[in-house]
PDB file of N, CA and C in Angstrom:
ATOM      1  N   UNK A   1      19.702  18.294 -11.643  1.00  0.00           N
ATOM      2  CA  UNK A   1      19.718  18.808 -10.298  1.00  0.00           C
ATOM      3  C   UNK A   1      18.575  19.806 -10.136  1.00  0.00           C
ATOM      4  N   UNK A   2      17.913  19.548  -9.067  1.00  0.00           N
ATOM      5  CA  UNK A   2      16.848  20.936  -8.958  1.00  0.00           C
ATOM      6  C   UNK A   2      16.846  21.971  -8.033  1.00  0.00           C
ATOM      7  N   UNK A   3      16.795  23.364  -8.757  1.00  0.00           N
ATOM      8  CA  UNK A   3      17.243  24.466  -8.240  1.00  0.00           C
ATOM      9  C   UNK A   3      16.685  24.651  -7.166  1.00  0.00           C
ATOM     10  N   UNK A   4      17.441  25.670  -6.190  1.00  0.00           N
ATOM     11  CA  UNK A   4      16.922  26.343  -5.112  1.00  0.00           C
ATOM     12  C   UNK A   4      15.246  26.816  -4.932  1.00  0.00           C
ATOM     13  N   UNK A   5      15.077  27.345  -6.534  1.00  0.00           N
ATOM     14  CA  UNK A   5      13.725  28.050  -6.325  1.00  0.00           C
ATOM     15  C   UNK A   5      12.665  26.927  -6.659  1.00  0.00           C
ATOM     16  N   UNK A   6      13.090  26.042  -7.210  1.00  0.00           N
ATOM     17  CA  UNK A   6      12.052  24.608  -7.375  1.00  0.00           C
ATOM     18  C   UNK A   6      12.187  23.828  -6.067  1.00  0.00           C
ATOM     19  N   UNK A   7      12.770  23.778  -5.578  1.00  0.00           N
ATOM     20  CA  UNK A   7      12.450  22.964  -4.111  1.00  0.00           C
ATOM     21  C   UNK A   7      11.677  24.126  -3.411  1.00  0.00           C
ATOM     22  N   UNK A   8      12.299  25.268  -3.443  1.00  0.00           N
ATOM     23  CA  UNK A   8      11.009  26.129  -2.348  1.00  0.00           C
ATOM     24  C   UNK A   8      10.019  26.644  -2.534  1.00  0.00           C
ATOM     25  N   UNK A   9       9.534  26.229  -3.957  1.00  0.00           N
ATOM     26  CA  UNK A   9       8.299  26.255  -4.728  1.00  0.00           C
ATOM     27  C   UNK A   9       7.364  24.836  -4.353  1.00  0.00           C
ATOM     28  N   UNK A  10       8.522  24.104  -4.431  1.00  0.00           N
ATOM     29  CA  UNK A  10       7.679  22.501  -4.243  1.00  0.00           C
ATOM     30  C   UNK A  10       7.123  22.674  -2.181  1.00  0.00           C
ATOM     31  N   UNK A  11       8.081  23.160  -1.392  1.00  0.00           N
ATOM     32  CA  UNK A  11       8.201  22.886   0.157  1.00  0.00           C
ATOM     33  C   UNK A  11       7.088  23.969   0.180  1.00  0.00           C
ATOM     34  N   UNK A  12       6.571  25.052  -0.410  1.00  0.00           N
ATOM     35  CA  UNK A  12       5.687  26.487   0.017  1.00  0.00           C
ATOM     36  C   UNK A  12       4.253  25.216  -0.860  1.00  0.00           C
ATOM     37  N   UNK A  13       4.353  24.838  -1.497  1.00  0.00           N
ATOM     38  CA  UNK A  13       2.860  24.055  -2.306  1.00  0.00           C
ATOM     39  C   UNK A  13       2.531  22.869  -1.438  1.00  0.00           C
ATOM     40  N   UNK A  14       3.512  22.205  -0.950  1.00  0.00           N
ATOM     41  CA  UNK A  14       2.951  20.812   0.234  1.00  0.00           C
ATOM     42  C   UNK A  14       2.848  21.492   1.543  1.00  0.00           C
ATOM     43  N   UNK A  15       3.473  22.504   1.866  1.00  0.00           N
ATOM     44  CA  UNK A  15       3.297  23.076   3.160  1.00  0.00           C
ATOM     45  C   UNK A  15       1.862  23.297   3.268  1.00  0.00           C
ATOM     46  N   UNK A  16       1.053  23.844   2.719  1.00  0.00           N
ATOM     47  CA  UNK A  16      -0.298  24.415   2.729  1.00  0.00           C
ATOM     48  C   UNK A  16      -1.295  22.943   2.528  1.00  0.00           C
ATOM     49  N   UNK A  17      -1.067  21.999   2.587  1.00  0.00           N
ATOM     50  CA  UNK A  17      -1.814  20.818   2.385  1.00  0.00           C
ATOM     51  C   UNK A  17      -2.149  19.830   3.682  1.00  0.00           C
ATOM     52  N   UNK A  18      -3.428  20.045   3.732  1.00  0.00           N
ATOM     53  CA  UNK A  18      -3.517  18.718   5.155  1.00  0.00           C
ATOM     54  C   UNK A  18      -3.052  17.458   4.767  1.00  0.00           C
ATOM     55  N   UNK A  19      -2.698  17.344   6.145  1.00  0.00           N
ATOM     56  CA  UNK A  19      -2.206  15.794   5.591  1.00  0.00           C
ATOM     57  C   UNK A  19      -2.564  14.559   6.892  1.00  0.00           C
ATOM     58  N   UNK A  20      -3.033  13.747   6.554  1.00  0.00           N
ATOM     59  CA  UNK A  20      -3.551  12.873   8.154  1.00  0.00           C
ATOM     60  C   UNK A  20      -2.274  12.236   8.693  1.00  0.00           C
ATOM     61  N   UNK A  21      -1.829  12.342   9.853  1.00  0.00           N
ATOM     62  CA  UNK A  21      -1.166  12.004  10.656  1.00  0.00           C
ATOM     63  C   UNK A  21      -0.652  10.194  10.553  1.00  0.00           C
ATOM     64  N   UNK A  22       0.308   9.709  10.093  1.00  0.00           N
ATOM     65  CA  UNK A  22       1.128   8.581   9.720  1.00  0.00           C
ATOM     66  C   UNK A  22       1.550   7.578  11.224  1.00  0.00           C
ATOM     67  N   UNK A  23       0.546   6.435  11.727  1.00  0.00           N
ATOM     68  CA  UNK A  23       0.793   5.846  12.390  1.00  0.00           C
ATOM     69  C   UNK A  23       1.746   5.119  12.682  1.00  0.00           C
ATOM     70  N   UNK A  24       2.031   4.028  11.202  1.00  0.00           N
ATOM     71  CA  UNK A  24       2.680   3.472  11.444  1.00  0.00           C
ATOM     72  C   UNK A  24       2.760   3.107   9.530  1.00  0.00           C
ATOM     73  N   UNK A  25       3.835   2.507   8.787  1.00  0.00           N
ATOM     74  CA  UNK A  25       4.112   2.153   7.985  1.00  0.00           C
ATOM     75  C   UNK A  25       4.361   0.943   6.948  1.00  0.00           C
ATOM     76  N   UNK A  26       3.536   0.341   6.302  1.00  0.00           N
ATOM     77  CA  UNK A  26       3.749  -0.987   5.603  1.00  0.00           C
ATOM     78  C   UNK A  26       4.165  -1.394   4.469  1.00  0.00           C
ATOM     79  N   UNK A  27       5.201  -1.822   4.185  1.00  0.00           N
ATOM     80  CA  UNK A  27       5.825  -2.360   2.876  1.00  0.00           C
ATOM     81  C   UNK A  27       5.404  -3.883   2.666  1.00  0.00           C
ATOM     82  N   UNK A  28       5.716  -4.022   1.057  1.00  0.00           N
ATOM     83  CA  UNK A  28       5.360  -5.136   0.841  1.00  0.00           C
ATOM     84  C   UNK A  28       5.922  -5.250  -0.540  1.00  0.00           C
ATOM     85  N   UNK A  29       6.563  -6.649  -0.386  1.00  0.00           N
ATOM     86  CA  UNK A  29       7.317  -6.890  -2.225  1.00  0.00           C
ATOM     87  C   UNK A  29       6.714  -8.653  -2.439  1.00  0.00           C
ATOM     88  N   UNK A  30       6.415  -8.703  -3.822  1.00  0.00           N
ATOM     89  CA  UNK A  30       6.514  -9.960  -4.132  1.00  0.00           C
ATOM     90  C   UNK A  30       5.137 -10.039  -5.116  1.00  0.00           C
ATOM     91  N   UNK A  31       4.663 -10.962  -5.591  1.00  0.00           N
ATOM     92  CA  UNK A  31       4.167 -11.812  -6.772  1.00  0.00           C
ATOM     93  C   UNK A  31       2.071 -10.513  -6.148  1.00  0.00           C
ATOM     94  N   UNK A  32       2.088  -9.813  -7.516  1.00  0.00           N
ATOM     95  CA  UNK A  32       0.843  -9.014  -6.354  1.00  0.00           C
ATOM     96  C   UNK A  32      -0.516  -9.130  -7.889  1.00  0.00           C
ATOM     97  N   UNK A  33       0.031  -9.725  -8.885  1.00  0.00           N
ATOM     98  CA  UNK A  33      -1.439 -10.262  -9.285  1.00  0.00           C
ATOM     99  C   UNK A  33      -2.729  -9.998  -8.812  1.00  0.00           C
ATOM    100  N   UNK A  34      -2.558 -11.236  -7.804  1.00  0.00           N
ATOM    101  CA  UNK A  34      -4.194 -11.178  -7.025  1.00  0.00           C
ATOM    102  C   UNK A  34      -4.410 -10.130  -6.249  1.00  0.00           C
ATOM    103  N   UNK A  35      -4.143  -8.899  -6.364  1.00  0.00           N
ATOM    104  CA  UNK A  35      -3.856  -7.899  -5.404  1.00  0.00           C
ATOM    105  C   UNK A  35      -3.898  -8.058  -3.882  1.00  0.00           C
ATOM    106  N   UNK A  36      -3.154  -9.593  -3.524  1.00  0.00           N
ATOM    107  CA  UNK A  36      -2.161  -9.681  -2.422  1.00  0.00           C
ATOM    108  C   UNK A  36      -1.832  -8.698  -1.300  1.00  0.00           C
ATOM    109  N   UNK A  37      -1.227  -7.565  -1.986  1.00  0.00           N
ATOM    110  CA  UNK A  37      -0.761  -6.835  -1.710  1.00  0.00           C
ATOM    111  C   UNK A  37      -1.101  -4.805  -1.043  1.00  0.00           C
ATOM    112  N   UNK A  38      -1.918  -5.333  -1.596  1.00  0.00           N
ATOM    113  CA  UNK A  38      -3.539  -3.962  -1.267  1.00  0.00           C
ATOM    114  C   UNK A  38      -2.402  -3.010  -2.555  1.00  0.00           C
ATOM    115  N   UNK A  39      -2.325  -3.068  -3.590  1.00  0.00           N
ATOM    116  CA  UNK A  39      -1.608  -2.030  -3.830  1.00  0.00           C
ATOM    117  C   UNK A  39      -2.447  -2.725  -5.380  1.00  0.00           C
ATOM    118  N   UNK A  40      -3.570  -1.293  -5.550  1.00  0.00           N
ATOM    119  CA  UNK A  40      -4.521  -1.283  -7.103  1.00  0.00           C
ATOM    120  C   UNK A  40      -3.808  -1.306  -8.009  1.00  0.00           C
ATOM    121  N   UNK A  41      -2.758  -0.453  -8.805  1.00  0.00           N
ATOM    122  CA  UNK A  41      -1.800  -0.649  -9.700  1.00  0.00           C
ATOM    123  C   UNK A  41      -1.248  -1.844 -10.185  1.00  0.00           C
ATOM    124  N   UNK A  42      -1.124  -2.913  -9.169  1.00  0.00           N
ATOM    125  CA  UNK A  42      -0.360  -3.996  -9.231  1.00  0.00           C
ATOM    126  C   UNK A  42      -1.603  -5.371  -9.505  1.00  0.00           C
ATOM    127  N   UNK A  43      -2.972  -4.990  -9.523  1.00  0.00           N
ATOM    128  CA  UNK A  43      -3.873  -5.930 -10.031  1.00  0.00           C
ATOM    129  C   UNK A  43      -3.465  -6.219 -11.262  1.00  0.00           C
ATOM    130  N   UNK A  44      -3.766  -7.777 -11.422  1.00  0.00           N
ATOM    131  CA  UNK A  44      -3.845  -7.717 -13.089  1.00  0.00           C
ATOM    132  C   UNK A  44      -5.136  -7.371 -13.580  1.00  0.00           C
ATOM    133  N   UNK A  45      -6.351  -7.367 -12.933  1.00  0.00           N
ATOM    134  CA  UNK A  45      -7.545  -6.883 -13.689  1.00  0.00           C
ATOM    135  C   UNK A  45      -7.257  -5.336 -13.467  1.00  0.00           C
ATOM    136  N   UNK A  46      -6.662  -4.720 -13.305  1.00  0.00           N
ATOM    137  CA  UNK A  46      -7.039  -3.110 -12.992  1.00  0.00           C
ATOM    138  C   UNK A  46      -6.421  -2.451 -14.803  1.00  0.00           C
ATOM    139  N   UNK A  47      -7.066  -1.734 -14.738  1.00  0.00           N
ATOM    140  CA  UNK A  47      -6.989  -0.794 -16.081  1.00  0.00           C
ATOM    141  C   UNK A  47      -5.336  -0.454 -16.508  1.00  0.00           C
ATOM    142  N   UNK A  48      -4.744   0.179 -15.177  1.00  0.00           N
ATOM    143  CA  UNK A  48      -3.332   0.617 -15.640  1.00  0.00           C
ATOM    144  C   UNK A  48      -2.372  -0.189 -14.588  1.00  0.00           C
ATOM    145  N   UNK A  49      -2.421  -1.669 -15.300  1.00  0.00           N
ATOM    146  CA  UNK A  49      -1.243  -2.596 -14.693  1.00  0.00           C
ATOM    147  C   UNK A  49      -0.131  -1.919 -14.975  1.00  0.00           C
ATOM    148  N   UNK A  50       0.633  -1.609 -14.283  1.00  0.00           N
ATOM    149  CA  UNK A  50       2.571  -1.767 -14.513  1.00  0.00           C
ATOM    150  C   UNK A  50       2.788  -2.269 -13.993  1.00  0.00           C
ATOM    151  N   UNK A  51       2.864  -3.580 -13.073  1.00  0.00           N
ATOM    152  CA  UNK A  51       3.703  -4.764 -13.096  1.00  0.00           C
ATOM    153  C   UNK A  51       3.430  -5.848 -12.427  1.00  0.00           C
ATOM    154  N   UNK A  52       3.002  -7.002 -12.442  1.00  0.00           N
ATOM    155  CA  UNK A  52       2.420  -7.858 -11.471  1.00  0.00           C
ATOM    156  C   UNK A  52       3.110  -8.003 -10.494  1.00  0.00           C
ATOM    157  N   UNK A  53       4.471  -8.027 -10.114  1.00  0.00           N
ATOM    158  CA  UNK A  53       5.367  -8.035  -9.194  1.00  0.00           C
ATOM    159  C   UNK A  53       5.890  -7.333  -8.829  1.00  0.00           C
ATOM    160  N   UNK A  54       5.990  -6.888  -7.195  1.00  0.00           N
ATOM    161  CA  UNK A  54       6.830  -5.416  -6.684  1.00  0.00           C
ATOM    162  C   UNK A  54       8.493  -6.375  -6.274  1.00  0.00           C
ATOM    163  N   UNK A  55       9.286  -6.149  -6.930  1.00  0.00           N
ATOM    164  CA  UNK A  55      10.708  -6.703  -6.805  1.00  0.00           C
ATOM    165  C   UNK A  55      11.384  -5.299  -5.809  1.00  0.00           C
ATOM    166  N   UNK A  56      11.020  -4.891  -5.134  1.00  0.00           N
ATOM    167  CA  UNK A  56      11.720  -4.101  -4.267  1.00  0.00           C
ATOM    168  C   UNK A  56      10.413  -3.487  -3.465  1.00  0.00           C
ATOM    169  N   UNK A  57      10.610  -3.225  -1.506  1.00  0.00           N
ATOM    170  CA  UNK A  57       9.825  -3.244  -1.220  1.00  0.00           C
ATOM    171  C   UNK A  57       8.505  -1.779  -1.599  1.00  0.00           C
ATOM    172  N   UNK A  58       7.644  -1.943  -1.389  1.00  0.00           N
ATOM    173  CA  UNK A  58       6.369  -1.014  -1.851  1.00  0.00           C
ATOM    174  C   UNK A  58       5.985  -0.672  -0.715  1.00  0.00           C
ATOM    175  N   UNK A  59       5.495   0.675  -0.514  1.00  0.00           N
ATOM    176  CA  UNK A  59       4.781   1.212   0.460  1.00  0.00           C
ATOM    177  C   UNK A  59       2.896   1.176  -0.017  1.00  0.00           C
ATOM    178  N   UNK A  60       2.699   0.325   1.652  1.00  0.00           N
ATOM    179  CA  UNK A  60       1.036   0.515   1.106  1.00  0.00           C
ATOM    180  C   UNK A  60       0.345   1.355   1.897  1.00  0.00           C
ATOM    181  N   UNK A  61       0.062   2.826   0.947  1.00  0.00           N
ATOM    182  CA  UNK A  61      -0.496   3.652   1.714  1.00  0.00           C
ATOM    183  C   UNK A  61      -2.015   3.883   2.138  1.00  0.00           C
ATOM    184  N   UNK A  62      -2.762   2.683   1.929  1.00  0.00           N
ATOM    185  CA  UNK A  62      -3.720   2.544   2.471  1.00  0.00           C
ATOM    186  C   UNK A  62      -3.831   2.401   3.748  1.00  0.00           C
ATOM    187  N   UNK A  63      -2.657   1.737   4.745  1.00  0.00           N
ATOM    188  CA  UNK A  63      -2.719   1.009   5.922  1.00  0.00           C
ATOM    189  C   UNK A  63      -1.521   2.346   7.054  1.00  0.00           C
ATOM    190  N   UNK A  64      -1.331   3.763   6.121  1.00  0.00           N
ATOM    191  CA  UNK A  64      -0.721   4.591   6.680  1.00  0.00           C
ATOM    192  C   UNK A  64      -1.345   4.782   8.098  1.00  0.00           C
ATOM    193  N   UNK A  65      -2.686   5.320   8.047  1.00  0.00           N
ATOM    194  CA  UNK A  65      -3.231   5.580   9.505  1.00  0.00           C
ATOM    195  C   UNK A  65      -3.866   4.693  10.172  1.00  0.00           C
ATOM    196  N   UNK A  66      -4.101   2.900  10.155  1.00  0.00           N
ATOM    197  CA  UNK A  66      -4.972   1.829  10.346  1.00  0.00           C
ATOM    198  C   UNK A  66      -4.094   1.550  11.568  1.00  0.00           C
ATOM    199  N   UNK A  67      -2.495   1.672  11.879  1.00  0.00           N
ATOM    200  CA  UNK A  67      -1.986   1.435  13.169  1.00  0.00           C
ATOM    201  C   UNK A  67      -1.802  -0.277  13.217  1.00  0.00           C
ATOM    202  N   UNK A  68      -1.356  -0.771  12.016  1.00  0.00           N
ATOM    203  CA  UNK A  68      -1.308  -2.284  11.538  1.00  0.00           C
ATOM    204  C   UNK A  68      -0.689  -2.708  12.972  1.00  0.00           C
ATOM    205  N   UNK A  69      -0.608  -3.490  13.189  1.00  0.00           N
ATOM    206  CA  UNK A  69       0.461  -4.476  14.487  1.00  0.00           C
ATOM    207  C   UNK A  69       0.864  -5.879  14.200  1.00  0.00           C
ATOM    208  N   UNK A  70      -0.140  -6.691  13.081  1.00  0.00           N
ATOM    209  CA  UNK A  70       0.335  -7.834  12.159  1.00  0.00           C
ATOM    210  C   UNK A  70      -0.172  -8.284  10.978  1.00  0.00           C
ATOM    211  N   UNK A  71       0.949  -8.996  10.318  1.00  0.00           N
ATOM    212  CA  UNK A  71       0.908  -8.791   9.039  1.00  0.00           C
ATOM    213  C   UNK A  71       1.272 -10.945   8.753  1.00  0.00           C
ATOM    214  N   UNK A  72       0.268 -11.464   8.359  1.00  0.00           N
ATOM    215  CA  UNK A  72       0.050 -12.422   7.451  1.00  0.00           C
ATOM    216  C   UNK A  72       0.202 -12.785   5.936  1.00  0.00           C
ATOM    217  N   UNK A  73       0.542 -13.709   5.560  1.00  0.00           N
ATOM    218  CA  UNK A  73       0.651 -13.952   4.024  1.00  0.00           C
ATOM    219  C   UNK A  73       0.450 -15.529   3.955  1.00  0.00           C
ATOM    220  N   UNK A  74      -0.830 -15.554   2.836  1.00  0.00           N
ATOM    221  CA  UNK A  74      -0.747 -17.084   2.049  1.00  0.00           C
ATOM    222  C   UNK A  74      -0.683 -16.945   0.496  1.00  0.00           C
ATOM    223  N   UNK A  75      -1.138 -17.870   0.545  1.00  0.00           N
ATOM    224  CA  UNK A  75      -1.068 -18.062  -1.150  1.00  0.00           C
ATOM    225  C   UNK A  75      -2.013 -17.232  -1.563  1.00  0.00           C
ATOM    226  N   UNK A  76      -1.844 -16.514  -1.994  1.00  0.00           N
ATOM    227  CA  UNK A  76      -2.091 -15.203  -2.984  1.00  0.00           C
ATOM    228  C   UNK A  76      -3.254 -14.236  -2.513  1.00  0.00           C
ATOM    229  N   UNK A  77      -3.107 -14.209  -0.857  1.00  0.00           N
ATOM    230  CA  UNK A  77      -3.864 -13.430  -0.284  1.00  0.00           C
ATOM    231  C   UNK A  77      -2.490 -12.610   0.940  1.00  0.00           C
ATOM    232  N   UNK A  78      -3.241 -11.367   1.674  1.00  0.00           N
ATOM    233  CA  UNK A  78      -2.499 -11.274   2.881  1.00  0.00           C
ATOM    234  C   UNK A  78      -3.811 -10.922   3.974  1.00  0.00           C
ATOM    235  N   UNK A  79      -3.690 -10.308   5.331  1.00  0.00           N
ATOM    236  CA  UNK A  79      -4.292 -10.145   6.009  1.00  0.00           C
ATOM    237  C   UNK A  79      -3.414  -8.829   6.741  1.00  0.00           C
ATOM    238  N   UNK A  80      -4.006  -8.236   7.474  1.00  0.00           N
ATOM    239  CA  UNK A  80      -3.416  -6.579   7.943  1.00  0.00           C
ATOM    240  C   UNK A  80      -4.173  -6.968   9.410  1.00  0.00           C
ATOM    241  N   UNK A  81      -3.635  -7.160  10.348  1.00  0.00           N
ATOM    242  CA  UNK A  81      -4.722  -6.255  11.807  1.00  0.00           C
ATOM    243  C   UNK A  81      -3.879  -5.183  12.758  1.00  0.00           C
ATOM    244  N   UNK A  82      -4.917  -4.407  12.850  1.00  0.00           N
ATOM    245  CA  UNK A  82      -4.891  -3.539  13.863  1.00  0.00           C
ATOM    246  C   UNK A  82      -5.005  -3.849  15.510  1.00  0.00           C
ATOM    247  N   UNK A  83      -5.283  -3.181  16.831  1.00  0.00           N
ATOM    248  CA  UNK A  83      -5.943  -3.735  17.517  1.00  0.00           C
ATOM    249  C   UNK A  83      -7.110  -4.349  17.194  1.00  0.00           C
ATOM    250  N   UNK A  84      -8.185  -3.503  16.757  1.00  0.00           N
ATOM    251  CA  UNK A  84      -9.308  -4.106  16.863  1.00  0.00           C
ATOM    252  C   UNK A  84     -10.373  -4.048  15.707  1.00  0.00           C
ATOM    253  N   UNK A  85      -9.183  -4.315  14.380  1.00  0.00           N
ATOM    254  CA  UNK A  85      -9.869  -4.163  13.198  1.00  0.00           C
ATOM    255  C   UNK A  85      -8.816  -5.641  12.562  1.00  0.00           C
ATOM    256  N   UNK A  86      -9.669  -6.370  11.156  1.00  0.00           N
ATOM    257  CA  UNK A  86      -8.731  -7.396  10.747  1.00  0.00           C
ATOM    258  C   UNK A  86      -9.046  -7.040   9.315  1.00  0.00           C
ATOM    259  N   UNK A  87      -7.937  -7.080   8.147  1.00  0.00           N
ATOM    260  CA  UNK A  87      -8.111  -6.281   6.576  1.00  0.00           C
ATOM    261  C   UNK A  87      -7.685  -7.264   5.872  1.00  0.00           C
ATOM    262  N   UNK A  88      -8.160  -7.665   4.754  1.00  0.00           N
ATOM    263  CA  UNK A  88      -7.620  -8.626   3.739  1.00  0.00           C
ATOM    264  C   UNK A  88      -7.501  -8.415   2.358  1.00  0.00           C
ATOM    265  N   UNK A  89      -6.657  -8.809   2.030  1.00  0.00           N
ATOM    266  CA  UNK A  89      -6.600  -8.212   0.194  1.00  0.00           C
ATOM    267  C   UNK A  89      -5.811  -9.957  -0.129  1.00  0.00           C
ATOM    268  N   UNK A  90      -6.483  -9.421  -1.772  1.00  0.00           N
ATOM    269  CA  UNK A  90      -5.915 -10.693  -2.632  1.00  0.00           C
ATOM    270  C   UNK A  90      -6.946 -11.909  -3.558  1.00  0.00           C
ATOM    271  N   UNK A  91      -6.558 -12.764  -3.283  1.00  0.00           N
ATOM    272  CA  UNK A  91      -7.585 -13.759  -4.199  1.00  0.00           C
ATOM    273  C   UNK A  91      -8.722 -14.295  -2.955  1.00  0.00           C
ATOM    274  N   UNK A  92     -10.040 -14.365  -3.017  1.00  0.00           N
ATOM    275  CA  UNK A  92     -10.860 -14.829  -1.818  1.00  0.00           C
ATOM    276  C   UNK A  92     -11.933 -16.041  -2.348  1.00  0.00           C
ATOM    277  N   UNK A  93     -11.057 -16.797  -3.480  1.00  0.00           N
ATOM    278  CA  UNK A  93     -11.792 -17.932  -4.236  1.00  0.00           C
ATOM    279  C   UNK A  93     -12.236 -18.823  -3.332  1.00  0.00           C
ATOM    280  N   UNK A  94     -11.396 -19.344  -1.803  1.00  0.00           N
ATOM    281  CA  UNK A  94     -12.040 -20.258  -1.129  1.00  0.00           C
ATOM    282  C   UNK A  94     -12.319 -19.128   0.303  1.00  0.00           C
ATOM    283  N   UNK A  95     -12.770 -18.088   0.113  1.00  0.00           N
ATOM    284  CA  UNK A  95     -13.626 -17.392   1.652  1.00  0.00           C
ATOM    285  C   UNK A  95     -12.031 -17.226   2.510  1.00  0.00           C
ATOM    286  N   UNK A  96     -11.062 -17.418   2.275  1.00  0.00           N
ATOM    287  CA  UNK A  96      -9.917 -17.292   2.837  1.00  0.00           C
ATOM    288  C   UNK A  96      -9.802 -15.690   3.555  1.00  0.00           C
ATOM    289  N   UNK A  97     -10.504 -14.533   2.406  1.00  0.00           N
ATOM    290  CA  UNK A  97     -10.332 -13.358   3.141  1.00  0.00           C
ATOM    291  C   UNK A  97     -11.331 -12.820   3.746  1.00  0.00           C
ATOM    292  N   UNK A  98     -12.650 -13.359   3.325  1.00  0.00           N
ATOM    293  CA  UNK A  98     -13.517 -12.808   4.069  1.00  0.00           C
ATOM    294  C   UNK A  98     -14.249 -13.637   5.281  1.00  0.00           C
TER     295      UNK A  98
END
């Protein structure tokens, strides 16, 4: 359990921190290998893999302030758009994301 004076140690240390304003929010679970998923950890080429698969959903905090509005998925890619921006992560072997 954590004490009184460790939470208001922790709430007085994030209080003093900018923080950019949270549009809107994106989760994402499933098979993230090809980093699918925009979430670096979950590459298999990246240095500190822990796990190719998110089995419960993941927050991707890249797309916190982008103001997503839809969200696509194929085979081992996804796509993110905004109004007037379009984002892709994943495998781009046949030009699929770019």
């Amino acid at each position: 359990m954590i004490s009184r004076w460790q939470t208001t140690r922790f709430l007085s240390n994030s209080a003093g921190k900018t923080r950019k304003n949270v549009d809107c929010a994106v989760y994402g679970c499933g098979l993230s290998a090809s980093g699918a998923l925009a979430i670096p950890k979950l590459v298999a080429n990246s240095d500190d893999v822990t796990a190719g698969e998110a089995r419960f959903p993941k927050r991707i905090a890249y797309f916190n302030t982008k103001s997503i509005k839809f969200i696509s998925s194929g085979f081992g890619f996804s796509l993110f758009a905004s109004k007037n921006r379009l984002y892709g992560a994943g495998i781009n072997n046949r030009s699929v994301v770019s």
